[in-house]
PDB file of N, CA and C in Angstrom:
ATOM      1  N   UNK A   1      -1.672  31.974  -2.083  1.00  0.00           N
ATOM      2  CA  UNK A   1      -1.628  30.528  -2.051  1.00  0.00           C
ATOM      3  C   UNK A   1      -1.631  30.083  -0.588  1.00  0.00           C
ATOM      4  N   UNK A   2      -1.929  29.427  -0.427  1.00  0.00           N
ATOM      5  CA  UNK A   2      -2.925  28.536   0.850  1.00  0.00           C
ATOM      6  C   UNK A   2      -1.187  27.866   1.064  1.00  0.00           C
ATOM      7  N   UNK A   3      -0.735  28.416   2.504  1.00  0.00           N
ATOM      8  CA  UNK A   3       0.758  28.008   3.305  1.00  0.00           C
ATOM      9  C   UNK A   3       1.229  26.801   3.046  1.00  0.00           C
ATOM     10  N   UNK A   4       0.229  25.830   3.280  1.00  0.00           N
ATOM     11  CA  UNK A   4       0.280  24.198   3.277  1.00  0.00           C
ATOM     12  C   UNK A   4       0.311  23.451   2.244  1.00  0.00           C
ATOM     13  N   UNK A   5       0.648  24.349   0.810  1.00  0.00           N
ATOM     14  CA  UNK A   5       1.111  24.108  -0.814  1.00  0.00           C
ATOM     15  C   UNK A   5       2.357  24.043  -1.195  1.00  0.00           C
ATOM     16  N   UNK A   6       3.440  24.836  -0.185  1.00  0.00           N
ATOM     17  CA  UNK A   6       4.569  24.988  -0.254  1.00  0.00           C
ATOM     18  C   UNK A   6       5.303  23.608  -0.149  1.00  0.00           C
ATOM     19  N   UNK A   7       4.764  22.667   0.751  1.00  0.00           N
ATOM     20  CA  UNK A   7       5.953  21.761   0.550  1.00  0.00           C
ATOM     21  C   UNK A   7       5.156  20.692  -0.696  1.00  0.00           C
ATOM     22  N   UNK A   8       4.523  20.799  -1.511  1.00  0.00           N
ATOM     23  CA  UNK A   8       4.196  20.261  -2.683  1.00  0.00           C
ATOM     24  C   UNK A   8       5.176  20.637  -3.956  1.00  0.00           C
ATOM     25  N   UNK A   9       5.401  22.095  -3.534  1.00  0.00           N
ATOM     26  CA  UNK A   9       6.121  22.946  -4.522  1.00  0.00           C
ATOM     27  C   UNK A   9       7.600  21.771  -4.384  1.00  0.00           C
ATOM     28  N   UNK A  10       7.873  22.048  -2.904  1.00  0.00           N
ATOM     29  CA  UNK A  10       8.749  21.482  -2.806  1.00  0.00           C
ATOM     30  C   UNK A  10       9.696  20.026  -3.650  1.00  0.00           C
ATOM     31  N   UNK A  11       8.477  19.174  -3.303  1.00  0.00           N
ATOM     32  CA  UNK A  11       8.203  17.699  -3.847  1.00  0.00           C
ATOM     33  C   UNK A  11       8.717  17.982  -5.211  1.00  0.00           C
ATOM     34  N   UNK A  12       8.149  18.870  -5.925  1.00  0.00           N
ATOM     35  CA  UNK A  12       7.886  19.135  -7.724  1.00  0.00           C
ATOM     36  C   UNK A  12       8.967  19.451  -7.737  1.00  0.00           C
ATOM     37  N   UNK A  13       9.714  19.727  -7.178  1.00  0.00           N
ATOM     38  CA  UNK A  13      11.424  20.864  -7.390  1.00  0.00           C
ATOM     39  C   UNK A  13      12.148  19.330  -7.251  1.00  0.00           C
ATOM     40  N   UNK A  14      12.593  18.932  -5.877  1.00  0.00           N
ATOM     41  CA  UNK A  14      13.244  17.838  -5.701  1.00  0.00           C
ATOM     42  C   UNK A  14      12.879  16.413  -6.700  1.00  0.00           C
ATOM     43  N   UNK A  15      11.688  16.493  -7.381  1.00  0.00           N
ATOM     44  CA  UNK A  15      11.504  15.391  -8.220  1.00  0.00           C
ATOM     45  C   UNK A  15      11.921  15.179  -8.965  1.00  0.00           C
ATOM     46  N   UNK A  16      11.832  16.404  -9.695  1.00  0.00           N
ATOM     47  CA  UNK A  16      12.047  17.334 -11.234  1.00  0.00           C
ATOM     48  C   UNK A  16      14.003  17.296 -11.126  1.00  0.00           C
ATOM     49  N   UNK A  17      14.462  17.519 -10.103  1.00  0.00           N
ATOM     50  CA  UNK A  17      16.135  17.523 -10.028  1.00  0.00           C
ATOM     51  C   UNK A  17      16.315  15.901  -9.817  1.00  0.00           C
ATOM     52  N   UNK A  18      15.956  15.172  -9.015  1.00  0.00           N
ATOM     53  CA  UNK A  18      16.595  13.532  -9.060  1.00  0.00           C
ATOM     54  C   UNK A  18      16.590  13.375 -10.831  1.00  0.00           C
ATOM     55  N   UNK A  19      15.243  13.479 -11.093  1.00  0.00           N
ATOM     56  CA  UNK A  19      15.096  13.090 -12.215  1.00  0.00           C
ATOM     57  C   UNK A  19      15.891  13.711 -13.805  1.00  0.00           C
ATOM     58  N   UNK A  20      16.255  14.996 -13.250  1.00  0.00           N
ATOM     59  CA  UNK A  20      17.568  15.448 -14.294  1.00  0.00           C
ATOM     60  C   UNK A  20      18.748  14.975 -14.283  1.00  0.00           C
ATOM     61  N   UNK A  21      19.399  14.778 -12.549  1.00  0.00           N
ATOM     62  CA  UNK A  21      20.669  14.464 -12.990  1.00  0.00           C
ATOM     63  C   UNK A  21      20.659  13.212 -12.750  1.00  0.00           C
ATOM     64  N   UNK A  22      19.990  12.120 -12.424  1.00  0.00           N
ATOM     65  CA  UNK A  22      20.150  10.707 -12.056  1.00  0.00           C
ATOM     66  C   UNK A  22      18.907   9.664 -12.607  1.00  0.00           C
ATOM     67  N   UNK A  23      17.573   9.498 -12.228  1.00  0.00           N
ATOM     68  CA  UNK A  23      16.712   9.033 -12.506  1.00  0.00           C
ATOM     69  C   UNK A  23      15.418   9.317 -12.175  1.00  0.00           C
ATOM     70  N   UNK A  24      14.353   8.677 -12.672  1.00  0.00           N
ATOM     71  CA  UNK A  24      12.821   8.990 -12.250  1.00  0.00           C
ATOM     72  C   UNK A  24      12.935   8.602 -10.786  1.00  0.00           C
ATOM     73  N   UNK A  25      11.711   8.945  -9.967  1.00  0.00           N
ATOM     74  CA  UNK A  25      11.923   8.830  -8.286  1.00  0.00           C
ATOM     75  C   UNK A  25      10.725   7.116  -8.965  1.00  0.00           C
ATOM     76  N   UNK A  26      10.190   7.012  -9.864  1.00  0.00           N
ATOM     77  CA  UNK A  26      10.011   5.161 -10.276  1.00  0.00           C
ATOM     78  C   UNK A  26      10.745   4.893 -10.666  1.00  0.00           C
ATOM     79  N   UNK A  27      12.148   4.807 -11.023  1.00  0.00           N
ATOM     80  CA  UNK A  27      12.786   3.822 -11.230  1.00  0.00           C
ATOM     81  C   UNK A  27      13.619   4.094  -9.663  1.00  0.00           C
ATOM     82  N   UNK A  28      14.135   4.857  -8.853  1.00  0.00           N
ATOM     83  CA  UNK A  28      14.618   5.088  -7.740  1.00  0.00           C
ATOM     84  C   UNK A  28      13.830   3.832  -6.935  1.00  0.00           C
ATOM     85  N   UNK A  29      12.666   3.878  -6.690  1.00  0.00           N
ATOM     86  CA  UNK A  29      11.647   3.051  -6.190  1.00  0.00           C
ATOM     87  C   UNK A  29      11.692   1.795  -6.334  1.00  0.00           C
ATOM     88  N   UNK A  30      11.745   1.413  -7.766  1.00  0.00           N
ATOM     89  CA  UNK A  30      11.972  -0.107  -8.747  1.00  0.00           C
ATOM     90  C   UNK A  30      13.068  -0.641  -7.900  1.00  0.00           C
ATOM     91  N   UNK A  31      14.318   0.257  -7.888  1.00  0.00           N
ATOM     92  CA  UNK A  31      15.413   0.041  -7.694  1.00  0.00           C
ATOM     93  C   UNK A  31      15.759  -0.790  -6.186  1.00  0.00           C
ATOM     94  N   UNK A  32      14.472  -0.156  -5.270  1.00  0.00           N
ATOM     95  CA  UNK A  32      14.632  -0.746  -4.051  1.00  0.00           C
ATOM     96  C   UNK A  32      14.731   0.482  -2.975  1.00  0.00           C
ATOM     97  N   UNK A  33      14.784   1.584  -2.959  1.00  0.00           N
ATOM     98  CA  UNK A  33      14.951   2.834  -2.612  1.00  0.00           C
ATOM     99  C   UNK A  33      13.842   3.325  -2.337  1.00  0.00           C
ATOM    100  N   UNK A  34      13.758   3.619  -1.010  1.00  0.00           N
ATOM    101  CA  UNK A  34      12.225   4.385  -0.581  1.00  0.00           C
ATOM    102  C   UNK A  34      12.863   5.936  -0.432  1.00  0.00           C
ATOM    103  N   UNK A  35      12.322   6.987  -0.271  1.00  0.00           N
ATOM    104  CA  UNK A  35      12.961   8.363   0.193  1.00  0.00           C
ATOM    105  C   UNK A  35      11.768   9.450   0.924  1.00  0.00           C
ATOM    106  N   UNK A  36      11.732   8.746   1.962  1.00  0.00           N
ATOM    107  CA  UNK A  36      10.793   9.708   3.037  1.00  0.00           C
ATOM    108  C   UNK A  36      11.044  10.902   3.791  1.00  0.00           C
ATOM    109  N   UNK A  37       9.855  11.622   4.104  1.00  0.00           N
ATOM    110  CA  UNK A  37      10.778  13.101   4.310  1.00  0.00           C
ATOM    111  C   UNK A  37      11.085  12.537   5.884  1.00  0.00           C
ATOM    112  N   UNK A  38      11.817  13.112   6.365  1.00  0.00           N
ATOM    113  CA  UNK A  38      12.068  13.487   7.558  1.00  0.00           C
ATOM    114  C   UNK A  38      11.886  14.205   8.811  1.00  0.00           C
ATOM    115  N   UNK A  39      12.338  15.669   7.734  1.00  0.00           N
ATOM    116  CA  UNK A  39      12.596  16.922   8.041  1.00  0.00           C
ATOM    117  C   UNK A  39      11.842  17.789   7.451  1.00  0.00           C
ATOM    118  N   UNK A  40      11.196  18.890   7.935  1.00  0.00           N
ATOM    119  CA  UNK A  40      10.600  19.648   6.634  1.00  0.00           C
ATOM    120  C   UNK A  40      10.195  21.064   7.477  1.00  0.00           C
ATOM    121  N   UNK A  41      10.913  22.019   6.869  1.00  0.00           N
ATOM    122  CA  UNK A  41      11.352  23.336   7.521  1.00  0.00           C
ATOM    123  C   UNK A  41      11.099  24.590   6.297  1.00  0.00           C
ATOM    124  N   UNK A  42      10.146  25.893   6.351  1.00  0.00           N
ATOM    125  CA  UNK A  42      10.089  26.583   5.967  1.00  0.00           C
ATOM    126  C   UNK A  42       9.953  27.615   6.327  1.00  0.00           C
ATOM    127  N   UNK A  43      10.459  28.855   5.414  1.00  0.00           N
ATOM    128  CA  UNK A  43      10.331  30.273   5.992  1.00  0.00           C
ATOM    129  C   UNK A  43       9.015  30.791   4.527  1.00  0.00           C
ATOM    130  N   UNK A  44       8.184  31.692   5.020  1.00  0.00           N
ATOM    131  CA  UNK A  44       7.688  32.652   4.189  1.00  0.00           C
ATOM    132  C   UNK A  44       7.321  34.017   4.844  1.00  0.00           C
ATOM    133  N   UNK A  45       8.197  34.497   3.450  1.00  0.00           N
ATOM    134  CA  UNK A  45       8.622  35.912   2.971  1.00  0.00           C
ATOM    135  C   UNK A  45       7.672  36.734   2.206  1.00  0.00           C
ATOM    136  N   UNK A  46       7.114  36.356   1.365  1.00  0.00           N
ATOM    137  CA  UNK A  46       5.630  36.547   0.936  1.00  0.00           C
ATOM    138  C   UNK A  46       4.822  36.460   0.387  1.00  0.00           C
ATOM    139  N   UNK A  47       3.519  36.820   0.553  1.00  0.00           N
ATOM    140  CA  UNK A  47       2.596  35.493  -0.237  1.00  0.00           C
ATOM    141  C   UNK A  47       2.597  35.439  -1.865  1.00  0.00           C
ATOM    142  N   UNK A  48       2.275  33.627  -2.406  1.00  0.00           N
ATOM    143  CA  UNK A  48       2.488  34.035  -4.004  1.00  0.00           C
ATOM    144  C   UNK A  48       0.882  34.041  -4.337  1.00  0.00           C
ATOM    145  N   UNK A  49       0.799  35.219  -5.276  1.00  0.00           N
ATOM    146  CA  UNK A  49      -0.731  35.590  -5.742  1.00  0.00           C
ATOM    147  C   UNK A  49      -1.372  34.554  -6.600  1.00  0.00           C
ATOM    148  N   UNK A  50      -2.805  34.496  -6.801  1.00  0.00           N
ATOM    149  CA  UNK A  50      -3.134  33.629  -7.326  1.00  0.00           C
ATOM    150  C   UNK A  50      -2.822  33.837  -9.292  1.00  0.00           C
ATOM    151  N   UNK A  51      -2.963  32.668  -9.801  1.00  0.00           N
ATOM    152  CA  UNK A  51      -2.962  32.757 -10.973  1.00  0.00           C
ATOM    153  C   UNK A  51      -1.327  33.279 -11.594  1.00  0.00           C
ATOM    154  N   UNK A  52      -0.399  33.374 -10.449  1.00  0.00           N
ATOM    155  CA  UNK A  52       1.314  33.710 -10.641  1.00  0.00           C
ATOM    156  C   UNK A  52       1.773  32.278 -11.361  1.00  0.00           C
ATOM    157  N   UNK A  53       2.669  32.896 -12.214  1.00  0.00           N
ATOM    158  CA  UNK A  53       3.577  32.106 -12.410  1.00  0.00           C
ATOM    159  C   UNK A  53       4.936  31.685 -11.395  1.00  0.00           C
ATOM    160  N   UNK A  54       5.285  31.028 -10.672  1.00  0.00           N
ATOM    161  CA  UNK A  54       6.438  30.301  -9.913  1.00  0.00           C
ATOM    162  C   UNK A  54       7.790  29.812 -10.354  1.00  0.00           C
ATOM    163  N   UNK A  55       8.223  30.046  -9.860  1.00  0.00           N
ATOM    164  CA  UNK A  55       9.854  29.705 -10.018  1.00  0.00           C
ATOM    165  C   UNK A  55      10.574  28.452  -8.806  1.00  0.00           C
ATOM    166  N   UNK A  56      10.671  27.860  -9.168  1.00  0.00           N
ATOM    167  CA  UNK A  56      10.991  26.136  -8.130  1.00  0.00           C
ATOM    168  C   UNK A  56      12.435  26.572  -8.231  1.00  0.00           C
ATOM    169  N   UNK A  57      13.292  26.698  -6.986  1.00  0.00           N
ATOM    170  CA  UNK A  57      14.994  26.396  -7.423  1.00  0.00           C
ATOM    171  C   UNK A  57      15.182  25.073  -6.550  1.00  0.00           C
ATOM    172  N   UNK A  58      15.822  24.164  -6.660  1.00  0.00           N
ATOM    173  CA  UNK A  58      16.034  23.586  -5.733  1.00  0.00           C
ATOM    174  C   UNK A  58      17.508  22.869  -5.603  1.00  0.00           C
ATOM    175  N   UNK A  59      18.097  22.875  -4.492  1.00  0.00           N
ATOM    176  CA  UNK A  59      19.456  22.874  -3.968  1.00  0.00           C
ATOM    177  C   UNK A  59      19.848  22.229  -3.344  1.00  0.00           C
ATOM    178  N   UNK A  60      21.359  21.305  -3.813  1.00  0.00           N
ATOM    179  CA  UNK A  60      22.044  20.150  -2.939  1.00  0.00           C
ATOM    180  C   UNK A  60      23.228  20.876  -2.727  1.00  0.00           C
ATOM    181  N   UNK A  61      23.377  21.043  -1.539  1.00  0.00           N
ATOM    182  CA  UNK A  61      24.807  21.880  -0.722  1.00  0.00           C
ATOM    183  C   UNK A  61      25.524  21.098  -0.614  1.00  0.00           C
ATOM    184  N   UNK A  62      25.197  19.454  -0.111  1.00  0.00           N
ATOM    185  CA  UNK A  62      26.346  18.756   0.317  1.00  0.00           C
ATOM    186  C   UNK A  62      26.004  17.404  -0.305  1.00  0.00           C
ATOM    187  N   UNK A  63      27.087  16.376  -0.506  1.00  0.00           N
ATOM    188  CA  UNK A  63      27.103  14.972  -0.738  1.00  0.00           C
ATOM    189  C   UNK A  63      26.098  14.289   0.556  1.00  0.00           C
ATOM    190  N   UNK A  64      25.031  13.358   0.025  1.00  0.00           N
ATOM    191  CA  UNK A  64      24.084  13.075   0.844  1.00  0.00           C
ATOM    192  C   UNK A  64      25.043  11.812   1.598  1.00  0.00           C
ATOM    193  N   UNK A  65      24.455  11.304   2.585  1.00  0.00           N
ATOM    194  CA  UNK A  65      25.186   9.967   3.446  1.00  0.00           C
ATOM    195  C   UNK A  65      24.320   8.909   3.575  1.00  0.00           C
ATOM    196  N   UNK A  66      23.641   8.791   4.076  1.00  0.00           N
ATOM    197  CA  UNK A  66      21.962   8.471   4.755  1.00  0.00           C
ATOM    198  C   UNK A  66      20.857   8.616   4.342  1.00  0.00           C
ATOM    199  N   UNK A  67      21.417  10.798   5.376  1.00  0.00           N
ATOM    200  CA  UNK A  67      20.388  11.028   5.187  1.00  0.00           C
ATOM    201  C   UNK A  67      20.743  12.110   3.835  1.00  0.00           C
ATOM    202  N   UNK A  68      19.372  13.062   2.993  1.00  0.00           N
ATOM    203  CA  UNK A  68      19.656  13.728   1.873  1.00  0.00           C
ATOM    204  C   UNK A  68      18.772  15.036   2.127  1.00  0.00           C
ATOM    205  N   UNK A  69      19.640  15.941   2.255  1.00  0.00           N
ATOM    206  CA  UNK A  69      19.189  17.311   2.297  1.00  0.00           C
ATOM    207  C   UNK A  69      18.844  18.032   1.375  1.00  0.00           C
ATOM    208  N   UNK A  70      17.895  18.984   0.972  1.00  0.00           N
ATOM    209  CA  UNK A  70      17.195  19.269   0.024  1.00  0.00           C
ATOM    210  C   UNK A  70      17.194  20.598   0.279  1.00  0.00           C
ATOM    211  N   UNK A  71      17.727  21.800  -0.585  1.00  0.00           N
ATOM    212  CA  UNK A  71      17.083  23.487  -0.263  1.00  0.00           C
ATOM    213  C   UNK A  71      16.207  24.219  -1.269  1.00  0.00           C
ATOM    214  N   UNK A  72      14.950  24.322  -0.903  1.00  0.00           N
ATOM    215  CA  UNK A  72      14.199  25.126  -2.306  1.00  0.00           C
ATOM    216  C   UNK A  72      14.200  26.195  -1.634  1.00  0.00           C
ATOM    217  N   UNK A  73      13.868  27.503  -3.180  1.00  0.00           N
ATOM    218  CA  UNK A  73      13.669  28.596  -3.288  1.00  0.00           C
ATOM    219  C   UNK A  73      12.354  28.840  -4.418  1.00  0.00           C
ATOM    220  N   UNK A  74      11.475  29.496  -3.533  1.00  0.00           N
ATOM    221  CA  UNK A  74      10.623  29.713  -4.970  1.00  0.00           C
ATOM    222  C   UNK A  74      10.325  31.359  -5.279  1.00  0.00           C
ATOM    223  N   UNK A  75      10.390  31.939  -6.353  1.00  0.00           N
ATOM    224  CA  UNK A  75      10.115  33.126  -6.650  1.00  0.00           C
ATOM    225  C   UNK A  75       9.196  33.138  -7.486  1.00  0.00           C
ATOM    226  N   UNK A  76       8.475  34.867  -7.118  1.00  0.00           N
ATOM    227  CA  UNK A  76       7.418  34.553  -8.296  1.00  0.00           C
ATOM    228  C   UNK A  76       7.918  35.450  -9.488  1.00  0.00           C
ATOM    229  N   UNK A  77       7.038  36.046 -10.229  1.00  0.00           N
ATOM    230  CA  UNK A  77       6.889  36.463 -11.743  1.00  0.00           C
ATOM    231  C   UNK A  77       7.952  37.691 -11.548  1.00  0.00           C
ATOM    232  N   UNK A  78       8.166  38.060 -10.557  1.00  0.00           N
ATOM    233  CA  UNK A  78       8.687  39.655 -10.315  1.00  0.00           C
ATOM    234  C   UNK A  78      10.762  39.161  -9.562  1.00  0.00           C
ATOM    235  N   UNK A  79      10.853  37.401  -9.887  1.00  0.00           N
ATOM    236  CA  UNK A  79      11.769  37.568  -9.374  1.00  0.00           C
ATOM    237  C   UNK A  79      12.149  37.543  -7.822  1.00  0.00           C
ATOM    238  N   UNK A  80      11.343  37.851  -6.853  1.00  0.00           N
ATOM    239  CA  UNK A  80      11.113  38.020  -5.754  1.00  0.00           C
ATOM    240  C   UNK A  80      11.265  36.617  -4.939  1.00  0.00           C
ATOM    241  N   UNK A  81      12.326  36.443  -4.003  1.00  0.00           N
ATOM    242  CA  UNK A  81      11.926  35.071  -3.352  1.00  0.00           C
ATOM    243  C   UNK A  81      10.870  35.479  -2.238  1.00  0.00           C
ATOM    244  N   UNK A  82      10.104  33.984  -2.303  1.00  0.00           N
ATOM    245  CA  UNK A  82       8.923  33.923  -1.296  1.00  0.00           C
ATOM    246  C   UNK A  82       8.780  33.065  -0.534  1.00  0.00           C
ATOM    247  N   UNK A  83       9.620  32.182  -0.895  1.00  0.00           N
ATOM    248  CA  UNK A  83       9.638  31.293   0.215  1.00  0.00           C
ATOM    249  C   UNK A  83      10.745  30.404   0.446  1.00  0.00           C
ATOM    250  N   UNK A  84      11.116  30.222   1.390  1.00  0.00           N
ATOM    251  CA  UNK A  84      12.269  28.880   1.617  1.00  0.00           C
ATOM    252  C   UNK A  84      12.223  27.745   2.308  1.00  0.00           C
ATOM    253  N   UNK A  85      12.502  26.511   1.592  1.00  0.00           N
ATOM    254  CA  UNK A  85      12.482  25.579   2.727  1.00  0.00           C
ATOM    255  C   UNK A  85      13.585  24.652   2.718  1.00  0.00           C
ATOM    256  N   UNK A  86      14.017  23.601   3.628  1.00  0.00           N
ATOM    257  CA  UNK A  86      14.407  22.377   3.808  1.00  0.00           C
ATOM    258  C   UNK A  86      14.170  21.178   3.734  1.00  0.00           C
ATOM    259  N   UNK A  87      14.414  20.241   3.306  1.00  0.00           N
ATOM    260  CA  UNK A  87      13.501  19.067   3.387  1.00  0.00           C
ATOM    261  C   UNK A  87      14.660  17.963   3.962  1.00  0.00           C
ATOM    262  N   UNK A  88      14.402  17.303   4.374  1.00  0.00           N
ATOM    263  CA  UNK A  88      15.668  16.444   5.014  1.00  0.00           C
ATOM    264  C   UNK A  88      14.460  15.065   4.620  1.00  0.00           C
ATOM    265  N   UNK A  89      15.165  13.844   3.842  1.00  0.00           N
ATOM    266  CA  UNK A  89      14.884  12.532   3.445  1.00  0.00           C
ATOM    267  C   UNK A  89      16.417  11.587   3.876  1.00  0.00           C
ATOM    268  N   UNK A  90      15.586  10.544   3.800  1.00  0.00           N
ATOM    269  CA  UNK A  90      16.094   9.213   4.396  1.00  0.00           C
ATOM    270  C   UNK A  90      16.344   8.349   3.271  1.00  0.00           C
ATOM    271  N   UNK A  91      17.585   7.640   3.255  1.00  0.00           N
ATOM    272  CA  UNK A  91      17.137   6.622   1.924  1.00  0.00           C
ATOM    273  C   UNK A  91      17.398   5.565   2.602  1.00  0.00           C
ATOM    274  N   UNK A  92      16.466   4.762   2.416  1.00  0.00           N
ATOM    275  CA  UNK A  92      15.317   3.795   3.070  1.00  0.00           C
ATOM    276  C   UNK A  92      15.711   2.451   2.707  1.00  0.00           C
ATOM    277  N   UNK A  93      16.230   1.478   2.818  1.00  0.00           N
ATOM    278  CA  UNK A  93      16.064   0.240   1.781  1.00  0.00           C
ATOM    279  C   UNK A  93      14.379  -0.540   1.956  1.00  0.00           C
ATOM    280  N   UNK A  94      13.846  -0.511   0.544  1.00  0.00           N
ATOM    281  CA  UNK A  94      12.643  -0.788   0.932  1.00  0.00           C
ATOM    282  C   UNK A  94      11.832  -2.321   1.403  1.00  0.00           C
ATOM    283  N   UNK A  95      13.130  -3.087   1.240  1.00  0.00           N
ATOM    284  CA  UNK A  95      12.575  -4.621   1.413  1.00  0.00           C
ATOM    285  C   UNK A  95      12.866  -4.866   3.131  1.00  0.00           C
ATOM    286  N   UNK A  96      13.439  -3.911   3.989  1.00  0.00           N
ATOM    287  CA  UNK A  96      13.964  -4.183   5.005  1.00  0.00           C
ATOM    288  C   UNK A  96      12.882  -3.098   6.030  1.00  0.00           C
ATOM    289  N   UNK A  97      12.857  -1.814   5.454  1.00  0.00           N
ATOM    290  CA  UNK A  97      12.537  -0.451   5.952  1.00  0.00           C
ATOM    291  C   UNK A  97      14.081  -0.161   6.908  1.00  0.00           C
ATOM    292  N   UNK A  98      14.606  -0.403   6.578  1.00  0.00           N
ATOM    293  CA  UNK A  98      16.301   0.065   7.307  1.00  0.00           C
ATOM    294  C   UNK A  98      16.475   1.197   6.448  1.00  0.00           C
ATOM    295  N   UNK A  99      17.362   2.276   6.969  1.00  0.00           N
ATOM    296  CA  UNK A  99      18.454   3.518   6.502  1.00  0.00           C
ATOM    297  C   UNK A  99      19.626   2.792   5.618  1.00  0.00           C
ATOM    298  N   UNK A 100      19.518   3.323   4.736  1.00  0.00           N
ATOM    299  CA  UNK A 100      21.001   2.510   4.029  1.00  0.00           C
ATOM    300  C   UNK A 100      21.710   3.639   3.735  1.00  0.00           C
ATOM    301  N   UNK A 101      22.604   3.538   2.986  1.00  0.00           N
ATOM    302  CA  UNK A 101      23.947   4.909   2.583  1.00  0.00           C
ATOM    303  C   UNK A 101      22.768   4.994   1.142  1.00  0.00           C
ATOM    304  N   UNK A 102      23.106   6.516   0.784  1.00  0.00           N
ATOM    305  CA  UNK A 102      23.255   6.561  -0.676  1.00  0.00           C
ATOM    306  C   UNK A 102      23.631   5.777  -1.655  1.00  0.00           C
ATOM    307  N   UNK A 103      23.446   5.597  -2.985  1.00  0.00           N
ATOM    308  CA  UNK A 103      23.720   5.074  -3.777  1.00  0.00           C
ATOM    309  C   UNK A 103      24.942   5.211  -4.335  1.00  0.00           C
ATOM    310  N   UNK A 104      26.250   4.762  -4.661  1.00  0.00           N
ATOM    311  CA  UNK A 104      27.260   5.153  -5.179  1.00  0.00           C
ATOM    312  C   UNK A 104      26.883   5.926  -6.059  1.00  0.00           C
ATOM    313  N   UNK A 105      26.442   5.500  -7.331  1.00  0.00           N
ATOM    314  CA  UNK A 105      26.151   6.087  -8.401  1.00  0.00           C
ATOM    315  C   UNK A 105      25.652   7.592  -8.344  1.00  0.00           C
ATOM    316  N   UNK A 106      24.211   7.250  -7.425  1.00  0.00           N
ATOM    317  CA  UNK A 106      24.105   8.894  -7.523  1.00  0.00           C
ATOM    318  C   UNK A 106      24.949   9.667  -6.540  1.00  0.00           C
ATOM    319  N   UNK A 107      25.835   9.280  -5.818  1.00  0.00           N
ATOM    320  CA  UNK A 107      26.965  10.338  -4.942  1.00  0.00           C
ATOM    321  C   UNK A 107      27.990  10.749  -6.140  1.00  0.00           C
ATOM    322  N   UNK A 108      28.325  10.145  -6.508  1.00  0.00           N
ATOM    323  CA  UNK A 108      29.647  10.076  -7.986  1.00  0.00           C
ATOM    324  C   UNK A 108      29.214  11.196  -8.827  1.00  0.00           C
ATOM    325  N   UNK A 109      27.560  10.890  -9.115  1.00  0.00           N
ATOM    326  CA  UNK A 109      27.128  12.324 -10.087  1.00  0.00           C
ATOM    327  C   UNK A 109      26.888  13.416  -9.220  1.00  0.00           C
ATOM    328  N   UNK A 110      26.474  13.703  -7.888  1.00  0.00           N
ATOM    329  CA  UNK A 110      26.649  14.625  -7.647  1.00  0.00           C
ATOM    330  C   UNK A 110      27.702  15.518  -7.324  1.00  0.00           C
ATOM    331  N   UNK A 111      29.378  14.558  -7.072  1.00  0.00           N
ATOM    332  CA  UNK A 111      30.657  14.902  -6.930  1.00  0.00           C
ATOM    333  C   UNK A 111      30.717  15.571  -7.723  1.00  0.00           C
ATOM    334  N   UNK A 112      30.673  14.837  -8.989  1.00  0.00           N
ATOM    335  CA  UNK A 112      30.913  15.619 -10.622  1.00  0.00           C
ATOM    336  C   UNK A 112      30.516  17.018 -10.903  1.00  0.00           C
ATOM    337  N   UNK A 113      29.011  17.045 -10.121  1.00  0.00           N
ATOM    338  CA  UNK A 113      28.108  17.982 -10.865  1.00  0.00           C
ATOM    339  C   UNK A 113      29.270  18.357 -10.001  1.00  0.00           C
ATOM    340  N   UNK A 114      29.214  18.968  -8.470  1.00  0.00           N
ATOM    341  CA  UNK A 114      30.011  19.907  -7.968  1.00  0.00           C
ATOM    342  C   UNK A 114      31.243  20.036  -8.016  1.00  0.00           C
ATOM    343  N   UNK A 115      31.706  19.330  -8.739  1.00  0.00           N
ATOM    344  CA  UNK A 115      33.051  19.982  -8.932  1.00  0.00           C
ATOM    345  C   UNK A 115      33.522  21.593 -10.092  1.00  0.00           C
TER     346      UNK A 115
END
């Protein structure tokens, strides 16, 4: 897979998780909430073959503030991690383009989840 796919993977992981434990990234949007990357940092470990099946993990270490940190892992068919990255986003207020805090709501569910 062509290097410059990885942070797509990425996108699909972090989408796929807002959208489990809190909401669609359109209604996030509706809401007034922009979330642009920032940051965007990867390691690869090794390449995934074509026609593989993939494994997306993706990981919140800490209560976001601002800004919202993001950790994927993707493995392929054999289990194997292949790649890692970071993604660092901003939450945005979108009628202003200003940094605002997180949303209560979704900080509260992520307390929960981690507790």
């Amino acid at each position: 897979m062509y290097y410059g796919h990885y942070p797509r993977l990425y996108e699909i992981g972090r989408t796929d998780l807002i959208r489990e434990i809190w909401k669609s990234y359109r209604a996030v949007e509706e809401s007034g909430i922009i979330l642009p990357v920032r940051l965007l940092n990867a390691i690869y470990h090794k390449a995934a073959i074509y026609d593989e099946m993939l494994t997306i993990r993706t990981i919140i270490k800490e209560i976001p503030k601002v800004k919202f940190k993001l950790f994927s892992e993707i493995y392929n068919e054999k289990g194997e991690l292949i790649n890692e990255g970071e993604v660092t986003l901003g939450f945005i207020d979108a009628s202003t383009g200003k940094p605002r805090r997180a949303p209560e709501e979704f900080t509260k569910i992520l307390l929960e989840r981690m507790l």
